[in-house]
N, C-alpha and C. Protein backbone atom coordinates (compact mmCIF):
# COMPACT_ATOMS: atom_id res chain seq x y z
N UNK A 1 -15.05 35.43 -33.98
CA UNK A 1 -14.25 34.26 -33.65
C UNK A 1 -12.75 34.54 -33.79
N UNK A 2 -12.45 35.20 -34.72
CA UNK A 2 -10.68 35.88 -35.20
C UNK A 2 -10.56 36.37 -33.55
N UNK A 3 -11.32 37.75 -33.19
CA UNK A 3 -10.97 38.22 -32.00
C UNK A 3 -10.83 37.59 -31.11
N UNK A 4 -11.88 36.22 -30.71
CA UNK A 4 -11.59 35.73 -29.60
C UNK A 4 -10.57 34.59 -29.77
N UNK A 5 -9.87 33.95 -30.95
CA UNK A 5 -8.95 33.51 -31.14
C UNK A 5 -7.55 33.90 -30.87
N UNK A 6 -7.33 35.80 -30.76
CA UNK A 6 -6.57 36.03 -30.80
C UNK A 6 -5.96 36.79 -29.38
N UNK A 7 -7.49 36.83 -28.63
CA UNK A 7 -7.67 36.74 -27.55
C UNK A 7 -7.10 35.93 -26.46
N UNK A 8 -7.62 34.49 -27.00
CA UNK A 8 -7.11 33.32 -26.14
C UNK A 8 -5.72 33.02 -26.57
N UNK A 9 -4.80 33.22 -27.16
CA UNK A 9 -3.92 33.17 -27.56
C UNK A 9 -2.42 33.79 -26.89
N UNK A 10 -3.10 35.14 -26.97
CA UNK A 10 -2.59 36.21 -26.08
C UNK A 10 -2.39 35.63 -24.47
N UNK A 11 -3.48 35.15 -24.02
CA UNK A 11 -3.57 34.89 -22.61
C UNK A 11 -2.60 33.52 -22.51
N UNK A 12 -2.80 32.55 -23.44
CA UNK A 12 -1.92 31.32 -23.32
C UNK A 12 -0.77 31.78 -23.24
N UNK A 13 -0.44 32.71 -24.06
CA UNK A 13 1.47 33.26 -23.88
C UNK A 13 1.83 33.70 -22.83
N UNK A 14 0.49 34.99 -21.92
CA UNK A 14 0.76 35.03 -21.06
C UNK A 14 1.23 33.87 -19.90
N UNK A 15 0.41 33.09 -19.46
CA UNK A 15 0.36 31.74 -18.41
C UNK A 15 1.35 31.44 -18.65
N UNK A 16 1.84 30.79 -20.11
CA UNK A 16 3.34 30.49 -20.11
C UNK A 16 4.38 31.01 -19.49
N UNK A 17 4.59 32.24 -19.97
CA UNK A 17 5.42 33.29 -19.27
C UNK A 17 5.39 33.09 -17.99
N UNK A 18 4.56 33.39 -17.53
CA UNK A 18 4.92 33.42 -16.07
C UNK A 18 4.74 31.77 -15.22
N UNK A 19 4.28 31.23 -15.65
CA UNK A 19 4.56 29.60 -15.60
C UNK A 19 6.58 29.66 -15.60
N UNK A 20 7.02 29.66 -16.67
CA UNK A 20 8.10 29.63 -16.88
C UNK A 20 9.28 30.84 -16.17
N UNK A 21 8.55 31.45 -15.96
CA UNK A 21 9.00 32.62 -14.80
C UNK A 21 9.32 32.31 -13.14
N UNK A 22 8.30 31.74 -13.32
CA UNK A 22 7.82 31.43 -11.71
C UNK A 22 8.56 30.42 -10.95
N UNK A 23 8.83 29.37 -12.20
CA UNK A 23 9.54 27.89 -12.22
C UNK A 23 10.70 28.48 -12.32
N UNK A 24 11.62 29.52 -12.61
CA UNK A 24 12.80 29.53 -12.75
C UNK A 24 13.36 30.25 -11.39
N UNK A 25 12.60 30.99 -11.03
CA UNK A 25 12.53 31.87 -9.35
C UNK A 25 12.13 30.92 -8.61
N UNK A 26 11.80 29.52 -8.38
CA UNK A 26 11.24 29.11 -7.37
C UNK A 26 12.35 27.89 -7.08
N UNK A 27 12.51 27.62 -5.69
CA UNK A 27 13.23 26.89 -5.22
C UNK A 27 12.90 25.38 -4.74
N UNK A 28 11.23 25.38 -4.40
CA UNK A 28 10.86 24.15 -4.21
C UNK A 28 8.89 24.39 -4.88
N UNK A 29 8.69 22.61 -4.69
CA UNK A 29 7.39 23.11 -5.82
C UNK A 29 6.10 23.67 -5.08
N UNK A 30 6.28 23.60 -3.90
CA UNK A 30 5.86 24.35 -2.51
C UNK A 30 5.16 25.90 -2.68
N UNK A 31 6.79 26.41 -2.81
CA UNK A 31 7.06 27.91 -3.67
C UNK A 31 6.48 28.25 -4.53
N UNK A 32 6.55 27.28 -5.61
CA UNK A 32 5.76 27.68 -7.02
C UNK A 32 4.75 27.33 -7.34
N UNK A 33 4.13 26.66 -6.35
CA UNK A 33 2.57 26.01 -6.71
C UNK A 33 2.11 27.73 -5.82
N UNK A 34 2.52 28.19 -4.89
CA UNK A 34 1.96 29.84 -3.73
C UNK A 34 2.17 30.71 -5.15
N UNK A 35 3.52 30.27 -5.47
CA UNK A 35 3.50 31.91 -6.66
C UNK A 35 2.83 32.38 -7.78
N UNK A 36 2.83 31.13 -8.46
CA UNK A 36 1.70 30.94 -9.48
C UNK A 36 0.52 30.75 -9.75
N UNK A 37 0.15 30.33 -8.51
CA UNK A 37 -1.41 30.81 -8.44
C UNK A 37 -1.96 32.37 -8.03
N UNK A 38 -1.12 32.36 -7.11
CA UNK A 38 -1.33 34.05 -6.90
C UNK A 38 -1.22 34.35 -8.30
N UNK A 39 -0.41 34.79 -8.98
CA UNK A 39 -0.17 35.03 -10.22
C UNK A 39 -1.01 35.20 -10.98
N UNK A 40 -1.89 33.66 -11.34
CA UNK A 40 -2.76 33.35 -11.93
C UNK A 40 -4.05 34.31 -11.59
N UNK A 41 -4.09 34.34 -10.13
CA UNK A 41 -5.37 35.01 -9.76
C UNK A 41 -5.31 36.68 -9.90
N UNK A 42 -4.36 37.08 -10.00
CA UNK A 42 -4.16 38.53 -10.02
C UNK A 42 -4.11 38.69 -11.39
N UNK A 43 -3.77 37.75 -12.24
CA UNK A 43 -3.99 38.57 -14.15
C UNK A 43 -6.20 37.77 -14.41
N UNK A 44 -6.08 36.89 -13.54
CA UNK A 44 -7.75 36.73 -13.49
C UNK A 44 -8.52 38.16 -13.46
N UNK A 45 -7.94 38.59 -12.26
CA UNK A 45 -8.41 39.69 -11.79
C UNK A 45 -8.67 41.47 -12.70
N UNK A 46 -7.22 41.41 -13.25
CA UNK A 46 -7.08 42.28 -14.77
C UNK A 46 -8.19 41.98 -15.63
N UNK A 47 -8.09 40.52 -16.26
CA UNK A 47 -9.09 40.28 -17.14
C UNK A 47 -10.15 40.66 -16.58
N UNK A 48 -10.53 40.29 -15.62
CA UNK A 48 -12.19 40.77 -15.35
C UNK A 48 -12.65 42.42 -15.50
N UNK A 49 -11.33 42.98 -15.20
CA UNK A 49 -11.76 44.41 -14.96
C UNK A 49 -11.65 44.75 -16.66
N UNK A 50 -10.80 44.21 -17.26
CA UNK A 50 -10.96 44.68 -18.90
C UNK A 50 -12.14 44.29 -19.12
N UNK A 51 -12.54 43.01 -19.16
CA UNK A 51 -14.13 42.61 -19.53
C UNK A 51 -15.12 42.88 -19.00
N UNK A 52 -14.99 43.75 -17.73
CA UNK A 52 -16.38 44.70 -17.79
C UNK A 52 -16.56 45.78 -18.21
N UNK A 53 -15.11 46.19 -18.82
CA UNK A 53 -15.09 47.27 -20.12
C UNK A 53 -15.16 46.91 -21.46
N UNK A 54 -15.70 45.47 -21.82
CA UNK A 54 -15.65 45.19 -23.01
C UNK A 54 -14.70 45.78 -23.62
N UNK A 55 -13.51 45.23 -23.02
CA UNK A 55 -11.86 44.84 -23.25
C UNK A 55 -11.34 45.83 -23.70
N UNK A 56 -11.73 47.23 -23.50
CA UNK A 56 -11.19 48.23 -24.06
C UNK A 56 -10.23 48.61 -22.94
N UNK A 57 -10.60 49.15 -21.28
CA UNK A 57 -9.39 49.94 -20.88
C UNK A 57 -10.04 49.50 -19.71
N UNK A 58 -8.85 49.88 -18.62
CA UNK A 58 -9.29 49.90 -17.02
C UNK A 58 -8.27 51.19 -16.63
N UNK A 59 -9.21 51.08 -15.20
CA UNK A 59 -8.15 52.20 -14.84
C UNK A 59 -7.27 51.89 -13.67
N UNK A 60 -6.41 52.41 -13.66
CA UNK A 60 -5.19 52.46 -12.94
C UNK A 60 -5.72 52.28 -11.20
N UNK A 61 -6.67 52.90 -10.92
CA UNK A 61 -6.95 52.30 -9.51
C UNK A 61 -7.37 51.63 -9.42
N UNK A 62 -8.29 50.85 -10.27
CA UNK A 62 -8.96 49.65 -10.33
C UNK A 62 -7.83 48.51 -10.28
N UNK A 63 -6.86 48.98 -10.59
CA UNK A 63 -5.80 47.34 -10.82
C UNK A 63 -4.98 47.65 -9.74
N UNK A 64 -5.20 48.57 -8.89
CA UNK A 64 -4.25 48.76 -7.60
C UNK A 64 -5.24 48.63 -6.28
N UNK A 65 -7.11 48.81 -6.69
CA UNK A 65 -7.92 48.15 -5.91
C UNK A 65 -8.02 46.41 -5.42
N UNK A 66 -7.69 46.30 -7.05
CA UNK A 66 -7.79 45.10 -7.12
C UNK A 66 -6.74 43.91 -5.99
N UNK A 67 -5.59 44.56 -6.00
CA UNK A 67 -4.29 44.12 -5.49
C UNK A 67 -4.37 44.49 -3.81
N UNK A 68 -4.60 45.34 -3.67
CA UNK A 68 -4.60 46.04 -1.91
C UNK A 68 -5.92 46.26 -1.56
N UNK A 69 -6.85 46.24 -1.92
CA UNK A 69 -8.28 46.24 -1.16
C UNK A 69 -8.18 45.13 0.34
N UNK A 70 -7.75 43.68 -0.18
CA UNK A 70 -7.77 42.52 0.57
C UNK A 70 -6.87 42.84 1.97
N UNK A 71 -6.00 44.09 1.74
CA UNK A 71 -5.17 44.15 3.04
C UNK A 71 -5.51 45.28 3.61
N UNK A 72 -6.46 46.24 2.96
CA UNK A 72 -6.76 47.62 4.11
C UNK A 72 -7.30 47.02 5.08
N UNK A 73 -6.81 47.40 6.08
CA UNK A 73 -7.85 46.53 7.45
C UNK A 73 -8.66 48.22 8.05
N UNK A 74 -8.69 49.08 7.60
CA UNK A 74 -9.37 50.20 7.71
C UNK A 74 -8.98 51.15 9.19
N UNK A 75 -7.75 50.54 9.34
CA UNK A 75 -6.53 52.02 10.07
C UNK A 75 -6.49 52.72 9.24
N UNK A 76 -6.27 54.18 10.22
CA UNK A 76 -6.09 55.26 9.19
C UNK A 76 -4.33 55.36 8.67
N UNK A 77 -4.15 55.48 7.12
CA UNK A 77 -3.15 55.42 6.37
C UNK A 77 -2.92 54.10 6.15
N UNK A 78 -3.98 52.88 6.43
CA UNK A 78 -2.93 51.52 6.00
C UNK A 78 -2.47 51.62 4.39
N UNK A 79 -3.82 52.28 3.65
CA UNK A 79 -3.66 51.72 2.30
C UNK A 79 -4.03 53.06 1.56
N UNK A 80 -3.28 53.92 0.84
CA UNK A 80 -3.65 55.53 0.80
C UNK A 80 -3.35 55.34 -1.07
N UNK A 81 -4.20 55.65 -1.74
CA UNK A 81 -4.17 56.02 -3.24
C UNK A 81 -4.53 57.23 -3.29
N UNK A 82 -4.14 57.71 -4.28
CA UNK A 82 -4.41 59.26 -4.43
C UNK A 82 -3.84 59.51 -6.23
N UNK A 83 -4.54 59.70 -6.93
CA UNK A 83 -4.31 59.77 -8.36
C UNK A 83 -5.78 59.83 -9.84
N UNK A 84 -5.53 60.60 -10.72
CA UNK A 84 -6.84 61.06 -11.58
C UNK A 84 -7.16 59.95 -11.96
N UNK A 85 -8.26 59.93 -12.57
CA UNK A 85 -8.98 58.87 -13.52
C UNK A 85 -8.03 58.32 -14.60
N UNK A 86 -7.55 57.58 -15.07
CA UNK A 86 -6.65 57.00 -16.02
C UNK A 86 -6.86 56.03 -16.29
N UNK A 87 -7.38 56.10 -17.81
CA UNK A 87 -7.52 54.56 -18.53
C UNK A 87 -6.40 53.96 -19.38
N UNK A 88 -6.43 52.53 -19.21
CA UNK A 88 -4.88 51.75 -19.32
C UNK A 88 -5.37 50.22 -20.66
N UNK A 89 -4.82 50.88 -21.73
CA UNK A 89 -5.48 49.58 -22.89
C UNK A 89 -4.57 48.48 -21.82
N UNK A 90 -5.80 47.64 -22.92
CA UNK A 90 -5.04 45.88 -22.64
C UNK A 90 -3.35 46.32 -22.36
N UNK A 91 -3.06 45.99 -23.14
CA UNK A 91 -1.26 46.18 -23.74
C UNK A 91 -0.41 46.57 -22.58
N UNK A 92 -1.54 47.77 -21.93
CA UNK A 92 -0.50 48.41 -20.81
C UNK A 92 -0.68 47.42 -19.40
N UNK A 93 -2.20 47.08 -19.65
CA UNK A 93 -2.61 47.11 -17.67
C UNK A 93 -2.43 45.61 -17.42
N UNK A 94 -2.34 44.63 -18.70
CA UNK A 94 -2.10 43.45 -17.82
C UNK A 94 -0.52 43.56 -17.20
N UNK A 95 0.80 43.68 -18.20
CA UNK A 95 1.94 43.50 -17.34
C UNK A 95 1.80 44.71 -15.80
N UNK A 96 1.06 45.88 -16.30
CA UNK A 96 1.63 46.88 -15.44
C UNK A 96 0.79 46.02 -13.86
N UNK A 97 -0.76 45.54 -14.30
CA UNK A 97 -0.98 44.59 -12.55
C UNK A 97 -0.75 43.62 -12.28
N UNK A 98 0.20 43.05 -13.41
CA UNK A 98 1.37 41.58 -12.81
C UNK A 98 2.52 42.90 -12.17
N UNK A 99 2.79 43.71 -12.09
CA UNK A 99 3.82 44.41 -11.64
C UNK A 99 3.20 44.93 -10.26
N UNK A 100 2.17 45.71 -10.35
CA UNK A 100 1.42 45.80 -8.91
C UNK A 100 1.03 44.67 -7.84
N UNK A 101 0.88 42.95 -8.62
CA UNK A 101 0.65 42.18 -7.67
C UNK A 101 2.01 42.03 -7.25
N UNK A 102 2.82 42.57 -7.76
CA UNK A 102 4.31 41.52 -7.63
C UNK A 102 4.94 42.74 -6.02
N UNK A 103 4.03 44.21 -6.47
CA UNK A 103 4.87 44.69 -5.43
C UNK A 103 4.51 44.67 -4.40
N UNK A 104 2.68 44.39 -4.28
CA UNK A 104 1.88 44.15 -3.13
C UNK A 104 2.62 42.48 -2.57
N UNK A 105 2.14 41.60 -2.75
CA UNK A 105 3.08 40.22 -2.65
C UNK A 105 4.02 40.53 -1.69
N UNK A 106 5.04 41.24 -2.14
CA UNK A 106 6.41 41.41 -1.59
C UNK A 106 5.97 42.24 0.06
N UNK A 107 4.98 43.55 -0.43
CA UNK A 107 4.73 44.12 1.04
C UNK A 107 4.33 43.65 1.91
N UNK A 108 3.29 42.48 1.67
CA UNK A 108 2.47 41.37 2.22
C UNK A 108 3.29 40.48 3.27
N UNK A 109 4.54 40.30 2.30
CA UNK A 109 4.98 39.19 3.02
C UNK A 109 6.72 39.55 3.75
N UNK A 110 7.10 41.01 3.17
CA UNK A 110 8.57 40.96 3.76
C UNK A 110 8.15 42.83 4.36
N UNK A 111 7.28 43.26 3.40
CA UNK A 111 7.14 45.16 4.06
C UNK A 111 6.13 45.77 5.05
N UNK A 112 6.02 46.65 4.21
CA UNK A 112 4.93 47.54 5.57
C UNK A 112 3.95 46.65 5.54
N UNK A 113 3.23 46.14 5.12
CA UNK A 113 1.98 45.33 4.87
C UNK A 113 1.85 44.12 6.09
N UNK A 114 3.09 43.73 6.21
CA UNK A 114 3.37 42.35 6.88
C UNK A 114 2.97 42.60 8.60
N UNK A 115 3.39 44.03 8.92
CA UNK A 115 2.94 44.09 10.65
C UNK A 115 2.06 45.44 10.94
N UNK A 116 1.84 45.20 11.86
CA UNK A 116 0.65 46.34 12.57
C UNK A 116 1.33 47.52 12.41
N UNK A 117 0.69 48.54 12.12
CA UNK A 117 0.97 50.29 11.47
C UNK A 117 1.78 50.43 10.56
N UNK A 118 1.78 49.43 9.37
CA UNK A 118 2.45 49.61 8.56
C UNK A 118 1.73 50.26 7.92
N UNK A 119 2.03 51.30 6.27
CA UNK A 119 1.18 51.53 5.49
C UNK A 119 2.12 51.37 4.15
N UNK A 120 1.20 51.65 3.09
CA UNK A 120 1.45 51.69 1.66
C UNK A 120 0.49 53.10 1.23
N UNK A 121 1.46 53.96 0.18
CA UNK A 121 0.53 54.83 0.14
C UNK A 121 1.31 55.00 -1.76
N UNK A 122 0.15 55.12 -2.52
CA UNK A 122 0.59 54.80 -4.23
C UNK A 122 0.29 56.38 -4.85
N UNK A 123 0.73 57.14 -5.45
CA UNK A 123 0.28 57.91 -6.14
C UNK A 123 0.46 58.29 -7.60
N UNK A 124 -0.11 58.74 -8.03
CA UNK A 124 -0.06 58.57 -9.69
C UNK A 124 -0.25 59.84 -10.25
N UNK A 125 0.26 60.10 -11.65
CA UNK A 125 0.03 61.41 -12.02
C UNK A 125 0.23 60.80 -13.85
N UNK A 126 -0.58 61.94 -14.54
CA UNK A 126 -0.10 61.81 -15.89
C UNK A 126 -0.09 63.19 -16.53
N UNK A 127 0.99 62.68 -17.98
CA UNK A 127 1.27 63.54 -18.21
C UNK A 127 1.35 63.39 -19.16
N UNK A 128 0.43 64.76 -20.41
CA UNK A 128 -0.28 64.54 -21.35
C UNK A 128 0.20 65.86 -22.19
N UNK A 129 0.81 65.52 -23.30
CA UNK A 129 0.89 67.16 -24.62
C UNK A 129 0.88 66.89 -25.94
N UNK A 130 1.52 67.12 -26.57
CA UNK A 130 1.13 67.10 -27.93
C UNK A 130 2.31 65.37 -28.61
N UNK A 131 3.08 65.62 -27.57
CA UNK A 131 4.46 64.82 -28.22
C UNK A 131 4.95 63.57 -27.05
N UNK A 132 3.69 63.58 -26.08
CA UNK A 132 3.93 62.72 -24.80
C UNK A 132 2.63 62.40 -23.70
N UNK A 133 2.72 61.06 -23.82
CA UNK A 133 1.93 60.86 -22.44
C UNK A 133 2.30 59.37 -21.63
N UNK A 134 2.28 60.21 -20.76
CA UNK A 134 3.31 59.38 -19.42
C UNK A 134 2.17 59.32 -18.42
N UNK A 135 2.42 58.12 -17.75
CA UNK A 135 1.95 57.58 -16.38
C UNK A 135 3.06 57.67 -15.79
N UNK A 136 2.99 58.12 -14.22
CA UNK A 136 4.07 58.03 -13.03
C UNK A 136 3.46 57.50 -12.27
N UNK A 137 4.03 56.82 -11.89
CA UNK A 137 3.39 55.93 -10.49
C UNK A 137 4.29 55.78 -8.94
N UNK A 138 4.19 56.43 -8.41
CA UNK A 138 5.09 56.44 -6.91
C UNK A 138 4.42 55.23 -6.00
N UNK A 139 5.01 54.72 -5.70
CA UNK A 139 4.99 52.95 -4.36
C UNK A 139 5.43 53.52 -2.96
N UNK A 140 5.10 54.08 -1.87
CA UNK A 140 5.90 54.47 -0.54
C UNK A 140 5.62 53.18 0.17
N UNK A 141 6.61 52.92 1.00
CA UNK A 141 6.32 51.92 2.35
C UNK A 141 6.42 53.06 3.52
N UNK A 142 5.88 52.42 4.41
CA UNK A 142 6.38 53.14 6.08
C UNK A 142 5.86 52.52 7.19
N UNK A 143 6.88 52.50 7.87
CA UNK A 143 6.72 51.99 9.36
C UNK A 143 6.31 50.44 8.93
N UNK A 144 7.09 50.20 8.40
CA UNK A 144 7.64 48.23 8.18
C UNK A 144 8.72 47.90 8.92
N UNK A 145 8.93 46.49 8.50
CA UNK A 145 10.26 46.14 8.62
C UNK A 145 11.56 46.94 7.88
N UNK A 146 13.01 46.60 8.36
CA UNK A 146 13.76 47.28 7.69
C UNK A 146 14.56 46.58 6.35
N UNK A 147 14.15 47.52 5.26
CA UNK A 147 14.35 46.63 4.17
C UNK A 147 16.04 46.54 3.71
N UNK A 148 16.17 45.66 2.59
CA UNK A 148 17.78 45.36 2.55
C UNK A 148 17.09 44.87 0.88
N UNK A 149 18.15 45.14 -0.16
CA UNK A 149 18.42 44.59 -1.47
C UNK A 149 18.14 43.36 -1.27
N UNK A 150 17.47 42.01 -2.51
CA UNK A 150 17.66 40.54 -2.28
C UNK A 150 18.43 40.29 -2.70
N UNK A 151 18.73 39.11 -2.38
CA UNK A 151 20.04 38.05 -2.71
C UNK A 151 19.96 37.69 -4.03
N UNK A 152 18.63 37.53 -4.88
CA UNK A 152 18.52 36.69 -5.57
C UNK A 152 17.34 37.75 -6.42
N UNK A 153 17.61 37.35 -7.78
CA UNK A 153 16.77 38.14 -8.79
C UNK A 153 15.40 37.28 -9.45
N UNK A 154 14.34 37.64 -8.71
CA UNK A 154 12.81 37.11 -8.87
C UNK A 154 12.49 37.08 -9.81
N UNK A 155 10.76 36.56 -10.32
CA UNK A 155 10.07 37.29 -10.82
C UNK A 155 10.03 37.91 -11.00
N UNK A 156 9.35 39.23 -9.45
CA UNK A 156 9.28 40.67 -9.84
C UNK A 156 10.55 41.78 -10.34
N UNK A 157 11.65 40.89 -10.40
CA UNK A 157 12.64 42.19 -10.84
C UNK A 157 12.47 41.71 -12.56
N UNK A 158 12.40 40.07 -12.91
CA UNK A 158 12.51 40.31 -14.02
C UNK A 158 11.48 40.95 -15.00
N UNK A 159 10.26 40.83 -14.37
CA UNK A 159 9.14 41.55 -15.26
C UNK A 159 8.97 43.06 -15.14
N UNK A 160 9.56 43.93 -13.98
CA UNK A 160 10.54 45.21 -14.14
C UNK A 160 11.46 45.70 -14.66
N UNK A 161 12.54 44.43 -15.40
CA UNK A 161 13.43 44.98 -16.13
C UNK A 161 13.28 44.37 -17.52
N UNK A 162 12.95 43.43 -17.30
CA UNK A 162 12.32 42.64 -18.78
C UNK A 162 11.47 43.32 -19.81
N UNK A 163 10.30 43.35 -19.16
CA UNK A 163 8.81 43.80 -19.73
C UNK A 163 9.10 45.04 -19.06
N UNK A 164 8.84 45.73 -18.27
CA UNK A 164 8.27 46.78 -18.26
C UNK A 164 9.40 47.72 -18.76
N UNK A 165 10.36 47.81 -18.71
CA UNK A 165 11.59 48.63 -19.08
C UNK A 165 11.99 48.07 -20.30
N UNK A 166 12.72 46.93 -20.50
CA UNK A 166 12.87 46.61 -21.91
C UNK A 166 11.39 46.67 -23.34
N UNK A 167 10.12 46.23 -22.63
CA UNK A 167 9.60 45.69 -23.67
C UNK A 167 8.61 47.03 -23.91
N UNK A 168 8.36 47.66 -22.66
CA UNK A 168 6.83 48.71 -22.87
C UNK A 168 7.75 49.58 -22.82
N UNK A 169 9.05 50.04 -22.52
CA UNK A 169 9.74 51.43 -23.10
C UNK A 169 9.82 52.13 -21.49
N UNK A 170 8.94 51.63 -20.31
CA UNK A 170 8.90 52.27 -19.60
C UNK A 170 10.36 52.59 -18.26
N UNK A 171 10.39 53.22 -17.48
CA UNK A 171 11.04 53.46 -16.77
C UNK A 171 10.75 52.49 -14.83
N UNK A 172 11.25 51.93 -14.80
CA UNK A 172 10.76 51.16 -13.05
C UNK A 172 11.72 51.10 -12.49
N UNK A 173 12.19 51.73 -11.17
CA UNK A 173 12.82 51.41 -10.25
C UNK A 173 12.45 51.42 -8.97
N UNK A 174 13.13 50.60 -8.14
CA UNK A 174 13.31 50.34 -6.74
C UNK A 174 14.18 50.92 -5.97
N UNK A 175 13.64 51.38 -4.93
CA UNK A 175 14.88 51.74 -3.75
C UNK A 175 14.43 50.79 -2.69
N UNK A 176 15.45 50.04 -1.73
CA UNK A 176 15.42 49.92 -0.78
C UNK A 176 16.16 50.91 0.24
N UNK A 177 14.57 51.51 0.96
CA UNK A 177 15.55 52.45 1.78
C UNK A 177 15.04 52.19 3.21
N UNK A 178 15.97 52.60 4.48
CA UNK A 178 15.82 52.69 5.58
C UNK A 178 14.30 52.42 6.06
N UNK A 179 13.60 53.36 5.60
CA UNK A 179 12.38 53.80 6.03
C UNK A 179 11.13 52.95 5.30
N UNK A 180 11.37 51.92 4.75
CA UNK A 180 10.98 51.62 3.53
C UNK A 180 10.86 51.47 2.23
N UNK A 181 10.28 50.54 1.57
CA UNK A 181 10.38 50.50 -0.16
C UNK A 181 10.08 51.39 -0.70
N UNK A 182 10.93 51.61 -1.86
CA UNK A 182 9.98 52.70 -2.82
C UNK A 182 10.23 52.36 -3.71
N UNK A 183 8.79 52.47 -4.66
CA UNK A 183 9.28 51.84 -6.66
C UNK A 183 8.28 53.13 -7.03
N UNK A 184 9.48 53.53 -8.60
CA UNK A 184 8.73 54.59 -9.47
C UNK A 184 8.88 53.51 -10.55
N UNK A 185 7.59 53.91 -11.14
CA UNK A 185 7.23 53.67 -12.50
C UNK A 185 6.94 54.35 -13.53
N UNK A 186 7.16 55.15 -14.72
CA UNK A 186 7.09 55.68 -15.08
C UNK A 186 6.68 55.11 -16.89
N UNK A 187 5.06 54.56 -17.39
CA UNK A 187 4.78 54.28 -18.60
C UNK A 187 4.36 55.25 -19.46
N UNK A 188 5.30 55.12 -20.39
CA UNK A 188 4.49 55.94 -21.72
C UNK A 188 3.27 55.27 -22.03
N UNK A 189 2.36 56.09 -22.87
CA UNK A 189 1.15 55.39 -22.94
C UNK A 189 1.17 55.85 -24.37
N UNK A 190 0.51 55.06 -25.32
CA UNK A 190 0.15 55.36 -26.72
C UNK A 190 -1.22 56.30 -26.59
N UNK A 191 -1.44 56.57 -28.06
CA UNK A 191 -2.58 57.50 -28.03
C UNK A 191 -3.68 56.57 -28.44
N UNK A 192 -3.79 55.22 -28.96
CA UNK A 192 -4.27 54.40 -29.62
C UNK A 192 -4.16 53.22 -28.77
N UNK A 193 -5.33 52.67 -28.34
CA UNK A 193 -5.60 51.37 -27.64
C UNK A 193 -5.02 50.43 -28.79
N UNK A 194 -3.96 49.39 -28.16
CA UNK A 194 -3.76 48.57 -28.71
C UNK A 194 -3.40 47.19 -27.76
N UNK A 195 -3.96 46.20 -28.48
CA UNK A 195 -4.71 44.57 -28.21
C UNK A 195 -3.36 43.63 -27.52
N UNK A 196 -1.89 43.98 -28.39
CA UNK A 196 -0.79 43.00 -28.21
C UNK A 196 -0.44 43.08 -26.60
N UNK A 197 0.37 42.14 -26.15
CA UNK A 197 0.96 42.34 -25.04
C UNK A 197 2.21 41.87 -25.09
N UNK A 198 3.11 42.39 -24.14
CA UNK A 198 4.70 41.89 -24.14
C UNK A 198 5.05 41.16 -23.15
N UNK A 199 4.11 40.79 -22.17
CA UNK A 199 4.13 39.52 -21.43
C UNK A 199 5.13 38.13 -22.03
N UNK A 200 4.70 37.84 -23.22
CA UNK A 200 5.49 36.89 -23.81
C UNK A 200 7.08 37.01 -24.00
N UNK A 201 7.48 37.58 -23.74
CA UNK A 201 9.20 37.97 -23.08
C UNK A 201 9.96 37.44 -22.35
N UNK A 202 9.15 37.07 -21.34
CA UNK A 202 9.44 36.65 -20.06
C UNK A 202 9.69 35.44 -20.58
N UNK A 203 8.68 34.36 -21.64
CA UNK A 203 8.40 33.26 -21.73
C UNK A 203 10.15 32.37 -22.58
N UNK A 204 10.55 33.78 -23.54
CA UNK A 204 11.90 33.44 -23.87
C UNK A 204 13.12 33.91 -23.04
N UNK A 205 13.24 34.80 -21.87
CA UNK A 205 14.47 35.11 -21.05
C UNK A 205 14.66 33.87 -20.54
């Protein structure tokens, strides 16, 4: 009962957060009733994949299946992953696939994703020694629209510079370039599964 107390707890901070996230990026309630449910349904989606690991770990394609499965329309290159087996505690994989829905979202609706022969292609690598272990994660667009910086600082930039850079230590950036988006990510990973999350960040910016 402690665990699942501390469980549900965790998740309430989450919702908040991005409740309060969502409401501060959104311009009409139109907007934020589309954003936050998506939202909602994409950390649904996390949870499920932790709880069919009896909440220990998922892996990194599983939370990038999870997000882009719905848009391969099965052209060749729409939707290209390529990266090892990698398991991601709680701690890491819920913000890191609020960060993957946030970048799919965006392709969906402004990048390659949005018109015919676009693609997305993700690749991942880790990197493992005595004194380090790192996740890299590469985002390509191609043959989209032509992208440009936004006007206005979202959601997804703040839970990239918030949480994932301020709170998990990690490294995330964006290019908007000519040819398409590109975001690196770059998480350290502990050696030790651990339960907390830094989602709740968001809930005080």
């Amino acid at each position: 009962m402690r665990e699942l107390h501390h469980r549900v707890k965790n998740m309430l901070a989450t919702v908040q957060a991005i409740m309060g996230s969502t409401a501060r990026a959104s311009t009409t309630i139109e907007e934020f009733q589309r954003a936050f449910t998506g939202r909602i349904v994409a950390l649904a989606r996390t949870h499920s994949s932790l709880a069919d690991d009896e909440w220990q770990a998922v892996l990194v394609r599983n939370l990038l299946c999870n997000e882009l499965d719905p848009y391969d329309d099965g052209s060749p290159h729409r939707v290209q992953l390529d990266g090892p087996d990698v398991e991601l505690a709680s701690s890491i994989a819920v913000p890191l696939g609020m960060a993957i829905h946030e970048l799919t979202t965006n392709t969906v609706k402004y990048g390659a994703l949005s018109v015919l022969g676009g693609s997305v292609a993700v690749s991942w690598t880790l990197v493992e020694d005595q004194d380090l272990r790192e996740l890299t994660i590469e985002w390509v667009e191609r043959n989209g629209p032509a992208t440009s910086p936004p006007t206005r600082k979202g959601y997804g930039s703040q839970l990239l510079e918030r949480v994932l850079n301020n709170q998990m230590g990690s490294q995330a950036t964006i290019s908007y370039e000519p040819e398409g988006l590109r975001a690196h990510i770059a998480v350290p990973l502990p050696y030790q599964i651990s339960e907390s999350t830094p989602m709740d960040s968001l809930a005080r910016s």
